[in-house]
C-alpha atoms as a PDB file:
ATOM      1  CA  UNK A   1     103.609 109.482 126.084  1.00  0.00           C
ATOM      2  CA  UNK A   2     100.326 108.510 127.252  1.00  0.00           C
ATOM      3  CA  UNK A   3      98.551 105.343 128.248  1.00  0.00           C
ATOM      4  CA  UNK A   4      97.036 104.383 125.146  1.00  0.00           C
ATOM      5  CA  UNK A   5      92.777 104.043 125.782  1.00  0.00           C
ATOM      6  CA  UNK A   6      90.732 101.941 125.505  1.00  0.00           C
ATOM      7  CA  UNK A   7      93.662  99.468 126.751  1.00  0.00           C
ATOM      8  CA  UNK A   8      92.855  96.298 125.925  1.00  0.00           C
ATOM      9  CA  UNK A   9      91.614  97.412 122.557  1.00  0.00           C
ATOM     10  CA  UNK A  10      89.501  96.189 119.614  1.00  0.00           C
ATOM     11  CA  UNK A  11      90.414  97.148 116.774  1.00  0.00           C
ATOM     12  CA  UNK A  12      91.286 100.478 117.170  1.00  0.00           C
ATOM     13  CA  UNK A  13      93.608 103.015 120.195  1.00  0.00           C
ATOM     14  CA  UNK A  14      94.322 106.293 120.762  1.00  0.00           C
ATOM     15  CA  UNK A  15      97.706 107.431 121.856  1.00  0.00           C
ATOM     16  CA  UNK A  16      98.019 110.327 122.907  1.00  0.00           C
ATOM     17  CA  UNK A  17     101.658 112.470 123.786  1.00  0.00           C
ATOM     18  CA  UNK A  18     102.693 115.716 124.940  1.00  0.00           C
ATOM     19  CA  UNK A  19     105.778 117.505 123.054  1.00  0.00           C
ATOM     20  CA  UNK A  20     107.611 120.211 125.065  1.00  0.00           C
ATOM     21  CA  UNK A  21     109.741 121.511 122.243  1.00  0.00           C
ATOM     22  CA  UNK A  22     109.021 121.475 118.128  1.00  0.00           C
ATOM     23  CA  UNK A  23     111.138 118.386 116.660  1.00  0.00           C
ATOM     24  CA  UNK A  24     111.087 115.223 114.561  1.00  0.00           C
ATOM     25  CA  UNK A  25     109.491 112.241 115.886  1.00  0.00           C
ATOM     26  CA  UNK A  26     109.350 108.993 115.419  1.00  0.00           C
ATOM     27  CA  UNK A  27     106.215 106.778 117.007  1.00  0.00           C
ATOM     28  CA  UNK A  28     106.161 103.469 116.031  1.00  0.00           C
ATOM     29  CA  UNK A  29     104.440 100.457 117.266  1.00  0.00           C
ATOM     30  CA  UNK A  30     106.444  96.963 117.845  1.00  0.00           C
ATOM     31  CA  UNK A  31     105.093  93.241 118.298  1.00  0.00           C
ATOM     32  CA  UNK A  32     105.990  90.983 121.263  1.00  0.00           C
ATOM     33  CA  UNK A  33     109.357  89.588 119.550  1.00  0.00           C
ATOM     34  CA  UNK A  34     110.524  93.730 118.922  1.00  0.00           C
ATOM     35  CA  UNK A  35     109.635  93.431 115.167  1.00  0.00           C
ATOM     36  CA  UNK A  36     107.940  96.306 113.422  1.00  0.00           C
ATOM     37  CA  UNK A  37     104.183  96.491 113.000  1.00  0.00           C
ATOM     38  CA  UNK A  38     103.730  99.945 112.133  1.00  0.00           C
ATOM     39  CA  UNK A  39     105.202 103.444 111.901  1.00  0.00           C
ATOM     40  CA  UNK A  40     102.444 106.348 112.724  1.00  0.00           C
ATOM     41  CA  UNK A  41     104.698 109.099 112.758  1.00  0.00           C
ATOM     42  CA  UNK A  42     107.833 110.093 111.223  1.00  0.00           C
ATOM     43  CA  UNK A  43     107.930 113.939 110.796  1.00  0.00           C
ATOM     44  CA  UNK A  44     108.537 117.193 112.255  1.00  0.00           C
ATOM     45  CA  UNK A  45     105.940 118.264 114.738  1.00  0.00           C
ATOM     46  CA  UNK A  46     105.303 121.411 116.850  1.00  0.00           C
ATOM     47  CA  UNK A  47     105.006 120.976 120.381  1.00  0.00           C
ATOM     48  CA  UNK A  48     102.037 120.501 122.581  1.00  0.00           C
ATOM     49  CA  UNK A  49      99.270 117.564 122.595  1.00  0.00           C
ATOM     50  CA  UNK A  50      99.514 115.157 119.575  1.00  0.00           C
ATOM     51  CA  UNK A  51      96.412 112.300 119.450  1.00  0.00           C
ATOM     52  CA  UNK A  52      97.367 109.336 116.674  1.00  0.00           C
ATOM     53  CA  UNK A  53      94.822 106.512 116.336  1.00  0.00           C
ATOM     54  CA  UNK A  54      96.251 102.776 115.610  1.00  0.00           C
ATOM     55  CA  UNK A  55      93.894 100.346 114.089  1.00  0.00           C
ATOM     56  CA  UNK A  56      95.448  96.522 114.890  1.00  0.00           C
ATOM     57  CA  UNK A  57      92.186  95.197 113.247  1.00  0.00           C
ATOM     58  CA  UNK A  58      94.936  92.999 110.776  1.00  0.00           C
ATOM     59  CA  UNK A  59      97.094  92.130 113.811  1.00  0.00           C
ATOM     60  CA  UNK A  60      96.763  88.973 115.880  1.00  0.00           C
ATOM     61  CA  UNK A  61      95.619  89.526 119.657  1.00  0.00           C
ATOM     62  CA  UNK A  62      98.477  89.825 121.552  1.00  0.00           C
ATOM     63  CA  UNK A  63     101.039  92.412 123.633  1.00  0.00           C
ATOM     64  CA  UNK A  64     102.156  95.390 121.606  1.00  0.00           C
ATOM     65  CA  UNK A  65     104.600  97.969 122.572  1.00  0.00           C
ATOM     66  CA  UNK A  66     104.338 101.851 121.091  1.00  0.00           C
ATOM     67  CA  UNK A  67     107.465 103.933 121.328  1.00  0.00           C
ATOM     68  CA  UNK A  68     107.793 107.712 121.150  1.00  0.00           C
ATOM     69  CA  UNK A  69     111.254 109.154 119.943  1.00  0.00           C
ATOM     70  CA  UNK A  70     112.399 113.076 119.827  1.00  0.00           C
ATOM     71  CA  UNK A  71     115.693 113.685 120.064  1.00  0.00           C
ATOM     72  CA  UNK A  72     117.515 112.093 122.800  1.00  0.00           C
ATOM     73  CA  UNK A  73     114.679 111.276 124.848  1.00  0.00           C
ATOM     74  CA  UNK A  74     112.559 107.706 124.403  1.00  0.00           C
ATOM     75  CA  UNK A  75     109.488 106.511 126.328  1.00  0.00           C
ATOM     76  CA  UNK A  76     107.161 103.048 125.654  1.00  0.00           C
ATOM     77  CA  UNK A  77     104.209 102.298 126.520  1.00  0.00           C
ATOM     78  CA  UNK A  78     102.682  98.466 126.480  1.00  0.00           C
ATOM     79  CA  UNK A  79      99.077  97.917 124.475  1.00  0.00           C
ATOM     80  CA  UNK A  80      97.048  94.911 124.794  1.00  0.00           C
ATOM     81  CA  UNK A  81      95.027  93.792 121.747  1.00  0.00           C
ATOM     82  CA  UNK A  82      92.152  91.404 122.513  1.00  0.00           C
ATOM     83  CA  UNK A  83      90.163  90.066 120.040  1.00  0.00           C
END
């Protein structure tokens, strides 16, 4: 899981994460309190580069979180959105 960019963002991000093997994932993005915003994938994928874009243009400004799940394996990543 990559840095999302831009980072701080307005309205819109790109994440961006690398899959070694094919499997389900799960990438969802969490507010400040751990609460669910928004679930941008939730499906079987094939491995390699995957690019989601996350529009926060409803959201309040404030400190997101974005977590990629396959399998056993977890990773987060913190976004910033500034309006």
């Amino acid at each position: 899981l990559e840095q999302n960019y831009p980072n701080p963002f307005n309205p819109s991000t790109l994440i961006r994460y690398r899959l070694a093997d094919a499997g389900k994932v799960n990438l969802t993005v969490y507010n400040s309190l751990g609460q669910k915003v928004k679930t941008l994938v939730n499906k079987i994928q094939n491995a390699g580069l995957h690019e989601v874009k996350f529009d926060g243009g409803s959201l309040p400004s404030g400190i997101y979180f974005c977590s990629l799940k396959q399998g056993q394996h977890e990773a987060k990543i913190k976004m910033i959105l500034l309006k």
